[in-house]
C-alpha atoms as a PDB file:
ATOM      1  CA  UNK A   1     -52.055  75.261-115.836  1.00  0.00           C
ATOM      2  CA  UNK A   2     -53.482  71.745-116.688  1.00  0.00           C
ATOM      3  CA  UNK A   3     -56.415  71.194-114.096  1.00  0.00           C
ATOM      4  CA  UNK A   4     -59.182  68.703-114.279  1.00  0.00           C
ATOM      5  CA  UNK A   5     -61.954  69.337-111.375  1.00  0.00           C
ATOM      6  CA  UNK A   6     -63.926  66.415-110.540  1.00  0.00           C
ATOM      7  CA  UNK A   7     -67.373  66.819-109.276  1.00  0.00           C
ATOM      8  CA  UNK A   8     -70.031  65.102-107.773  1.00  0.00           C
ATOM      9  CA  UNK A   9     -73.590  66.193-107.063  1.00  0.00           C
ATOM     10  CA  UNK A  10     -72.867  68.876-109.125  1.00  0.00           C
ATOM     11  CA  UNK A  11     -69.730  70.426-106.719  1.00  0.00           C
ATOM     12  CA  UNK A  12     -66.373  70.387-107.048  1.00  0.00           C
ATOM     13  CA  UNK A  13     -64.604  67.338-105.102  1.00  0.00           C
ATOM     14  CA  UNK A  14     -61.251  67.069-105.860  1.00  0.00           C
ATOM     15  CA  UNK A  15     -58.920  69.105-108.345  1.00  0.00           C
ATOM     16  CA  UNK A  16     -55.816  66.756-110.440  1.00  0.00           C
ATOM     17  CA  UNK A  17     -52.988  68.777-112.111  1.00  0.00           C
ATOM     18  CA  UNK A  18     -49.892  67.317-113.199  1.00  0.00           C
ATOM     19  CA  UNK A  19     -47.046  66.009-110.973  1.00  0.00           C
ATOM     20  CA  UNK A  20     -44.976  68.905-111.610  1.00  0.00           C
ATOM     21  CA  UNK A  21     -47.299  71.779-111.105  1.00  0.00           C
ATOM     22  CA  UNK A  22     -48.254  70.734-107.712  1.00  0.00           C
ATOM     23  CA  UNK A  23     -44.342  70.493-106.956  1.00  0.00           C
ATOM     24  CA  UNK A  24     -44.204  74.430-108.455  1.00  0.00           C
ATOM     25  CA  UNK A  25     -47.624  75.210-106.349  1.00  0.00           C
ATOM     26  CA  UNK A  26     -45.760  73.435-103.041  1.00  0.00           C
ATOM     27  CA  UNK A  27     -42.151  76.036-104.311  1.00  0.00           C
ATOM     28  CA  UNK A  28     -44.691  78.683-104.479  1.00  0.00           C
ATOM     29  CA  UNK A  29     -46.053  78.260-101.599  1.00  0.00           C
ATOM     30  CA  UNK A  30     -42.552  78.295 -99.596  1.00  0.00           C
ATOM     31  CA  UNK A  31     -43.133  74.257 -98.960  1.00  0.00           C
ATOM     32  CA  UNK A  32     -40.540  71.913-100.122  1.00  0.00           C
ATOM     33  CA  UNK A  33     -41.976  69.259-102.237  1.00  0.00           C
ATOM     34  CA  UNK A  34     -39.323  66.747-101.648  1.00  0.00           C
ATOM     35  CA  UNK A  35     -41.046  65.096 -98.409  1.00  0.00           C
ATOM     36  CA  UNK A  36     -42.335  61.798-100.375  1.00  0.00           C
ATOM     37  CA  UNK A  37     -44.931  61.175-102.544  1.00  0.00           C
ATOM     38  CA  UNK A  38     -47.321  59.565 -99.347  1.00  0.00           C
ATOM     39  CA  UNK A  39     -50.656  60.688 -99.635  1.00  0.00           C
ATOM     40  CA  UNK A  40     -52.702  63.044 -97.175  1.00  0.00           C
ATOM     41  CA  UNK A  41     -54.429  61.303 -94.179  1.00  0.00           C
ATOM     42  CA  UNK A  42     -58.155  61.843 -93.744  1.00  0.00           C
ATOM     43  CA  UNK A  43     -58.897  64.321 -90.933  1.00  0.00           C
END
């Protein structure tokens, strides 16, 4: 798996992997993938 962490202050903030990983993470998880590319909302 291609995964680039980024960091700041030394700890892991956010984790990037390729478009169709994520979608193979989201089938592996039992979520369908096909809901949009919209990003998250902050909590």
């Amino acid at each position: 798996m291609d995964l680039q962490v980024i960091s700041r202050d030394g700890e892991p903030e956010y984790a990037v992997l390729p478009w169709a990983q994520y979608q193979a993470l989201l089938k592996a998880a039992g979520l369908s993938g096909k809901r949009g590319a919209q990003p998250a909302s902050e909590p």
